[in-house]
N, C-alpha and C. Protein backbone atom coordinates (compact mmCIF):
# COMPACT_ATOMS: atom_id res chain seq x y z
N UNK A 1 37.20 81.90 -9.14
CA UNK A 1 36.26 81.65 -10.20
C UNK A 1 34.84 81.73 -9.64
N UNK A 2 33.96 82.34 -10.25
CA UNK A 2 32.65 82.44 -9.77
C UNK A 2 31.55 81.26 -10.80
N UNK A 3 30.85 80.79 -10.10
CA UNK A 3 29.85 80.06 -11.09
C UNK A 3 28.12 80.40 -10.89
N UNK A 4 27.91 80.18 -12.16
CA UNK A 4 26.52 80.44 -12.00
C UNK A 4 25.40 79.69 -12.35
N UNK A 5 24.15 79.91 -11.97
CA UNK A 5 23.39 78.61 -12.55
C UNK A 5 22.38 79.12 -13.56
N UNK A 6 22.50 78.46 -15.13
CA UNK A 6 22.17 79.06 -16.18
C UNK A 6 20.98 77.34 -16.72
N UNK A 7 19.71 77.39 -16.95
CA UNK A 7 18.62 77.07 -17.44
C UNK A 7 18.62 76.71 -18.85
N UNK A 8 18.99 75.67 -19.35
CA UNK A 8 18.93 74.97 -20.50
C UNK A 8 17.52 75.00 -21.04
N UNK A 9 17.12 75.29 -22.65
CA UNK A 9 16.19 74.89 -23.37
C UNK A 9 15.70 73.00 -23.19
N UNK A 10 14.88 72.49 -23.31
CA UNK A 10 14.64 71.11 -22.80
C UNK A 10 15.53 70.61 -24.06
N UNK A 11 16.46 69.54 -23.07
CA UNK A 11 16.82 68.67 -24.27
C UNK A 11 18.12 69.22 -24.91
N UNK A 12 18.43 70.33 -24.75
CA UNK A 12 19.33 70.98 -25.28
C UNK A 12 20.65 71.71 -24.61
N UNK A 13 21.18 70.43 -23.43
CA UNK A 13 22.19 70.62 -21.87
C UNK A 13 23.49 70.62 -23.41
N UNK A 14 23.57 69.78 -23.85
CA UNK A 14 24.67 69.09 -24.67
C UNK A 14 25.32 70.47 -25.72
N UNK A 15 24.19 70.93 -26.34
CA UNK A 15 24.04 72.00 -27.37
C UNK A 15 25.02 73.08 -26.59
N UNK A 16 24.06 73.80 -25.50
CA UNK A 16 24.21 74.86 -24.72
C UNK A 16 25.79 74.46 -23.83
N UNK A 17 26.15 73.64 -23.30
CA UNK A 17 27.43 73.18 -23.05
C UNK A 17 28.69 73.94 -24.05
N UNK A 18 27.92 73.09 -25.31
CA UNK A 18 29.35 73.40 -26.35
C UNK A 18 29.50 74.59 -26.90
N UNK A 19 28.38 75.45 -26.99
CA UNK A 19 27.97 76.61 -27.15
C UNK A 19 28.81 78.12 -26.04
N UNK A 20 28.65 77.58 -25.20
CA UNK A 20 29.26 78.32 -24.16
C UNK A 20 30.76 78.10 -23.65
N UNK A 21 30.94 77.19 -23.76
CA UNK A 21 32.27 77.26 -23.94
C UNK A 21 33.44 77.49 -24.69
N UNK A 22 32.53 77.50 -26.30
CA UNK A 22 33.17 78.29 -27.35
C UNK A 22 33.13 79.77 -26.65
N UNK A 23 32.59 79.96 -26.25
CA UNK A 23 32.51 81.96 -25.45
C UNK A 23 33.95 81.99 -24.68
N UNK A 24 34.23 80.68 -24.00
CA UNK A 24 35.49 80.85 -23.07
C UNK A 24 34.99 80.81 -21.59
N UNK A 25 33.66 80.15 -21.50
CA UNK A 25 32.91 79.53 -19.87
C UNK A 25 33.72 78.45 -19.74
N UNK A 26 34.35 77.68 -18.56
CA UNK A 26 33.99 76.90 -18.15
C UNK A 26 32.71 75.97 -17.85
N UNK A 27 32.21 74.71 -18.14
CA UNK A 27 30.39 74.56 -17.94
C UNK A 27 31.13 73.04 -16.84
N UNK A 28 30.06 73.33 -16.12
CA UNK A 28 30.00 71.89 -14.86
C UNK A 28 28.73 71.27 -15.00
N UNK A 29 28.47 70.52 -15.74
CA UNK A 29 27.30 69.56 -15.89
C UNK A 29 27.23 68.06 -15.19
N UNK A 30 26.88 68.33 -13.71
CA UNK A 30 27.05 66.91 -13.06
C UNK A 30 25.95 65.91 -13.51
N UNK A 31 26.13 65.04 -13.94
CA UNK A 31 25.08 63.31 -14.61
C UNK A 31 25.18 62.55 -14.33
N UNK A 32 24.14 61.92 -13.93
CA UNK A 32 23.73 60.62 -13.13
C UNK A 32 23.48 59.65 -14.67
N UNK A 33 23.73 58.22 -14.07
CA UNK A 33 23.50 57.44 -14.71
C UNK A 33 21.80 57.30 -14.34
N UNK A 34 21.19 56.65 -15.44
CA UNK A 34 19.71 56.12 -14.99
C UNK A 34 19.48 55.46 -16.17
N UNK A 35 19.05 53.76 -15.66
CA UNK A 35 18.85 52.64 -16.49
C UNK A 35 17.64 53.01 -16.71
N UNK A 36 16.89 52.82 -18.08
CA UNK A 36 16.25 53.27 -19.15
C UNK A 36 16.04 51.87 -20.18
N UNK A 37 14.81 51.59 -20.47
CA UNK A 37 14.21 50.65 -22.01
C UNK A 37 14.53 50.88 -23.22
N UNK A 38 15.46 50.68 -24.26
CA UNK A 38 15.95 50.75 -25.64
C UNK A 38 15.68 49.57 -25.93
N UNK A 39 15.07 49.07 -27.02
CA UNK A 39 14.57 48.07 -27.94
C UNK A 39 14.94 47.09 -27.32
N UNK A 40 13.67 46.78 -26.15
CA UNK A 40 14.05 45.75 -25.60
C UNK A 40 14.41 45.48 -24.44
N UNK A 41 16.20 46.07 -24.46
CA UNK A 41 16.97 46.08 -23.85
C UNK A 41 17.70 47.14 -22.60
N UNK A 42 17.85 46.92 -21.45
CA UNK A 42 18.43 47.85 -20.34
C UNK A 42 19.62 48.62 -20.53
N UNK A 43 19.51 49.75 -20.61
CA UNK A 43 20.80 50.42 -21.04
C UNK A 43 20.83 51.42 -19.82
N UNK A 44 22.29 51.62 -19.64
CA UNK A 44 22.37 53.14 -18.74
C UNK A 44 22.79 54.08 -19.73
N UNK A 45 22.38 55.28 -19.46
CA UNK A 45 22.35 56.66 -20.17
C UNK A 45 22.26 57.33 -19.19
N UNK A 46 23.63 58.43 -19.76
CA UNK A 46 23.81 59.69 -18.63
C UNK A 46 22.36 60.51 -19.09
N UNK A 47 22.58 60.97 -17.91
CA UNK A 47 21.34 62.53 -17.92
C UNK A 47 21.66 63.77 -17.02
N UNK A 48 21.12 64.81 -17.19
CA UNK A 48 21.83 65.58 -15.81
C UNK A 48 21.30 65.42 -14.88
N UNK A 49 22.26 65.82 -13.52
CA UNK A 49 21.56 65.50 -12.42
C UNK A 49 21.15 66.58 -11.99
N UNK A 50 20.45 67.69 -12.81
CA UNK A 50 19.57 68.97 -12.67
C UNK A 50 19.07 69.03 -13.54
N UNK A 51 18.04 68.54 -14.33
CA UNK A 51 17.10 68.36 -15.64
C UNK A 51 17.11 70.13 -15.73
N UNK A 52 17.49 70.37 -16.75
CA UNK A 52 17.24 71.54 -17.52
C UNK A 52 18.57 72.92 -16.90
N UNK A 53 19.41 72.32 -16.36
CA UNK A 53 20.13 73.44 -15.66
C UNK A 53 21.62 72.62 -15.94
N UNK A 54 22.08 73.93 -16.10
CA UNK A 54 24.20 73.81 -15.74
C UNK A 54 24.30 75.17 -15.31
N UNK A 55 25.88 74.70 -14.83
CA UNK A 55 27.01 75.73 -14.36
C UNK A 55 27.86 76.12 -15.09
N UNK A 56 27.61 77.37 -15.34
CA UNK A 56 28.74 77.95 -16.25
C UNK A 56 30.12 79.01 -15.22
N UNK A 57 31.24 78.75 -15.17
CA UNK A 57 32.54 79.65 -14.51
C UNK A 57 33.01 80.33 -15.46
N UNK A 58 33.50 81.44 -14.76
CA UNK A 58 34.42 82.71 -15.48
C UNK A 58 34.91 83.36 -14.39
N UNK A 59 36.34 83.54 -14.25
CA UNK A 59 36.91 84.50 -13.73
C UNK A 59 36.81 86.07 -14.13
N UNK A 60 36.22 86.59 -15.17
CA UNK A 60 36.11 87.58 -15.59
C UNK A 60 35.04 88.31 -14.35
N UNK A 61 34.93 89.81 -14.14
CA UNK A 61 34.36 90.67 -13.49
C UNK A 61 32.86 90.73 -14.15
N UNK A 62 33.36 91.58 -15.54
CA UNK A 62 32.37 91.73 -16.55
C UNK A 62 32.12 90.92 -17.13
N UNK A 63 31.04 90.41 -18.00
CA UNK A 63 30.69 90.28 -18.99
C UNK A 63 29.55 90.24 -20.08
N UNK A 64 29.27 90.07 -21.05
CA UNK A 64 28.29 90.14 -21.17
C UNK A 64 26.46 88.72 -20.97
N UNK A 65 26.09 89.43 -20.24
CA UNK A 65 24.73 87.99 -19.84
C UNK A 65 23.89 88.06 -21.26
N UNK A 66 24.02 89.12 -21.68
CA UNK A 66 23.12 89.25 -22.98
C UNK A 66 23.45 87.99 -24.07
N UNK A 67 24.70 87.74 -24.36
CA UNK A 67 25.85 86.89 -24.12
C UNK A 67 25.11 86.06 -24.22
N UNK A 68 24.93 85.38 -22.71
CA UNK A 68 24.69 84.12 -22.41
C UNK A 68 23.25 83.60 -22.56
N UNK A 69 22.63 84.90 -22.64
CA UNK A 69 21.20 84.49 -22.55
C UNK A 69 20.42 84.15 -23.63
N UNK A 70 21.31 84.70 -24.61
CA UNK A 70 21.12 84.46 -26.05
C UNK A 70 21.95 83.14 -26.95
N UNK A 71 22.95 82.88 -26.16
CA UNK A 71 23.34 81.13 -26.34
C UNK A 71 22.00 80.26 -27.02
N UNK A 72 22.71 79.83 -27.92
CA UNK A 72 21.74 78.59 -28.34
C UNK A 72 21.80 77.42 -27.49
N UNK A 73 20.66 76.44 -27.13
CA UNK A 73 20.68 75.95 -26.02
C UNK A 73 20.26 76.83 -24.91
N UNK A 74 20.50 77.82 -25.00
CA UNK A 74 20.29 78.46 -23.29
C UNK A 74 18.84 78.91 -23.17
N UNK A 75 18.28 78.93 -22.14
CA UNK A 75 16.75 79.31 -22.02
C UNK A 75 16.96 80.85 -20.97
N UNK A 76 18.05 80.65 -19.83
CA UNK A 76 18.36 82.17 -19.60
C UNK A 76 18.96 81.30 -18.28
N UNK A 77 20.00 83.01 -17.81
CA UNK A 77 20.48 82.81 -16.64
C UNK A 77 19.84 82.94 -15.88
N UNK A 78 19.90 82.20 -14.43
CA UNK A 78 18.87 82.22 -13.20
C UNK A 78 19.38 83.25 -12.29
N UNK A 79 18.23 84.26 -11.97
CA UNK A 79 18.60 85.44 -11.21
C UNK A 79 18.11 84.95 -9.82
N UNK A 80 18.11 86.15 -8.93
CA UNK A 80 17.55 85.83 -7.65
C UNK A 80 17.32 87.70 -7.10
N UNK A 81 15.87 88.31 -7.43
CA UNK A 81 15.76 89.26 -7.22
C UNK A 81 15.90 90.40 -8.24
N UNK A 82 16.12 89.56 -9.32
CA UNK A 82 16.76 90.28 -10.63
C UNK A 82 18.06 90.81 -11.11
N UNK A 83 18.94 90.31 -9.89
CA UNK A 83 20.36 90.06 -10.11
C UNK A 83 21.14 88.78 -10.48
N UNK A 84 21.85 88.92 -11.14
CA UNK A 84 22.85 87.42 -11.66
C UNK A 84 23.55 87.33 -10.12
N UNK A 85 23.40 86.56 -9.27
CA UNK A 85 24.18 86.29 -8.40
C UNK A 85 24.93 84.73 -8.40
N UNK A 86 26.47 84.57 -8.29
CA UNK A 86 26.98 83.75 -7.72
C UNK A 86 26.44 82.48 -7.43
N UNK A 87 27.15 81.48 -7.37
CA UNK A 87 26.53 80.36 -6.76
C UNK A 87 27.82 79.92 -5.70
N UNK A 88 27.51 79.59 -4.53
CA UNK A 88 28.21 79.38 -3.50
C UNK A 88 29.49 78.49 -4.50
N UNK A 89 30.70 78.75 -3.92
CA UNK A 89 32.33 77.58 -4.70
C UNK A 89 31.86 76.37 -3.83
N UNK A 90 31.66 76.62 -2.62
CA UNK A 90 31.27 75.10 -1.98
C UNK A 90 30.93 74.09 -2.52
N UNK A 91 29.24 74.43 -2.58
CA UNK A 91 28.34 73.89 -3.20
C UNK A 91 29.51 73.09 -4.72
N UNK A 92 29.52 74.07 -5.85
CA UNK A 92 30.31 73.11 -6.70
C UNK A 92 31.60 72.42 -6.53
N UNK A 93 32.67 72.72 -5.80
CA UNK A 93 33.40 71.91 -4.94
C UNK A 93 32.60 70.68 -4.53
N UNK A 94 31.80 70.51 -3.81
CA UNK A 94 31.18 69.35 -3.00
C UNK A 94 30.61 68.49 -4.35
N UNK A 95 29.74 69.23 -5.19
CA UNK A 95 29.56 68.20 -6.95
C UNK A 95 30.88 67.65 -7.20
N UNK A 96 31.65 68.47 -7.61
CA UNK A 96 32.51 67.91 -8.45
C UNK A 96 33.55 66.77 -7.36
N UNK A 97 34.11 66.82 -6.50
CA UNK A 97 34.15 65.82 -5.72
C UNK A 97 33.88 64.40 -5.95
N UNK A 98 31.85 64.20 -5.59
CA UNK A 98 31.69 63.43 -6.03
C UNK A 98 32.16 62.58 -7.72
N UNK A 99 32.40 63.72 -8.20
CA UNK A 99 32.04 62.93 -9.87
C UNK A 99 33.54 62.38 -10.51
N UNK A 100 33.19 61.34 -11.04
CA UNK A 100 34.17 60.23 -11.97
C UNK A 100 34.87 61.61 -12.84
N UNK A 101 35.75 61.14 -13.56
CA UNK A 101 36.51 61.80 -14.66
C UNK A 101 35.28 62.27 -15.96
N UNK A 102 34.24 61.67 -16.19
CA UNK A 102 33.14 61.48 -17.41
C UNK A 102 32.27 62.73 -16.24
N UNK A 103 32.18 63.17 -15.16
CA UNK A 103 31.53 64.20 -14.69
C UNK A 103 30.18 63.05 -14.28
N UNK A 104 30.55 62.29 -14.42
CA UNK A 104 29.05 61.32 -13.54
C UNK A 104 28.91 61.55 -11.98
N UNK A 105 28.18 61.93 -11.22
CA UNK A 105 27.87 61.44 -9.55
C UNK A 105 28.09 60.13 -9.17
N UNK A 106 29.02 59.71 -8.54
CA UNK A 106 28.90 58.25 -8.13
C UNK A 106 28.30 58.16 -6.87
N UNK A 107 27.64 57.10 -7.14
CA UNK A 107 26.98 56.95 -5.49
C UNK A 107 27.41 56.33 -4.57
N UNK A 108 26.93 56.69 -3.61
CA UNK A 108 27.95 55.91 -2.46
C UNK A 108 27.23 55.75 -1.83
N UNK A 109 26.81 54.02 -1.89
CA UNK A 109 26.28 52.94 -1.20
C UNK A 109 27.05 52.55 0.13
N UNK A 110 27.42 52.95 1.61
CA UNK A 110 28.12 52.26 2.22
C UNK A 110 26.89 51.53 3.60
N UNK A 111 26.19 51.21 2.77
CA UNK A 111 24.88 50.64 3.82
C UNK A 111 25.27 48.89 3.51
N UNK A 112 25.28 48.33 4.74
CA UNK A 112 25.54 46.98 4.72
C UNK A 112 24.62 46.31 5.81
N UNK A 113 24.08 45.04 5.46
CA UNK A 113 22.60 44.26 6.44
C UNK A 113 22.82 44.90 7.43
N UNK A 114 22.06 45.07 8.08
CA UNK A 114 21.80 45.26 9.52
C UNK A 114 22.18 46.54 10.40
N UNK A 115 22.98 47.28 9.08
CA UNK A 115 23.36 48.75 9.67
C UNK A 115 21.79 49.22 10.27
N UNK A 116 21.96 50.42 10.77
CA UNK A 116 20.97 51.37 11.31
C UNK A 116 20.81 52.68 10.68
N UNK A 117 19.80 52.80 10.18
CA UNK A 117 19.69 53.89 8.89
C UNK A 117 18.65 54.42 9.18
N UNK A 118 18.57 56.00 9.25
CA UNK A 118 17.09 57.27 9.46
C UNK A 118 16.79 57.69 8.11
């Protein structure tokens, strides 16, 4: 499976998600929690943990980017040189790893008093 990294309209990760996967993408949207002020009160609310960007997979060779670029939600796929290139499997291997079943990043605090930390 190859993945790529495709540039959300602001505000519009959620839209462009459901959008593209009606196409038959796979989408990897890793989200961090971040406590936030609602009337008052402390709430956590996911967000992504790439403001304005996801990963969309396809095993397919071809297809069409015109496609994707024209997704509602989508602001365009990210080239490099003016080619759609790949995004390392590592790299999303190593995200998804981290993340809960809900696709959250969990963090991993293993710092305790008096450790030694750079």
């Amino acid at each position: 499976m190859n993945w790529y990294l495709i540039q959300t309209k602001p505000n519009m990760h959620a839209l462009a998600s459901k959008n593209l996967r009606q196409q038959g993408f796979k989408v990897f949207l890793p989200l961090v929690l971040k406590t936030s002020r609602r009337s008052g009160k402390f709430v956590n609310i996911r967000v992504p943990l790439f403001t304005g960007y996801l990963f969309i997979g396809t095993a397919l060779e071809q297809f069409s980017w015109t496609s994707v670029n024209s997704t509602l939600g989508v602001s365009k796929a990210v080239t490099l040189d003016g080619h759609y290139r790949a995004v390392d499997t590592k790299i999303i291997e190593a995200l998804k790893y981290r993340c809960d079943i809900n696709g959250v990043i969990s963090k991993e605090i293993n710092i305790s008093q008096g450790d030694r930390v750079k």
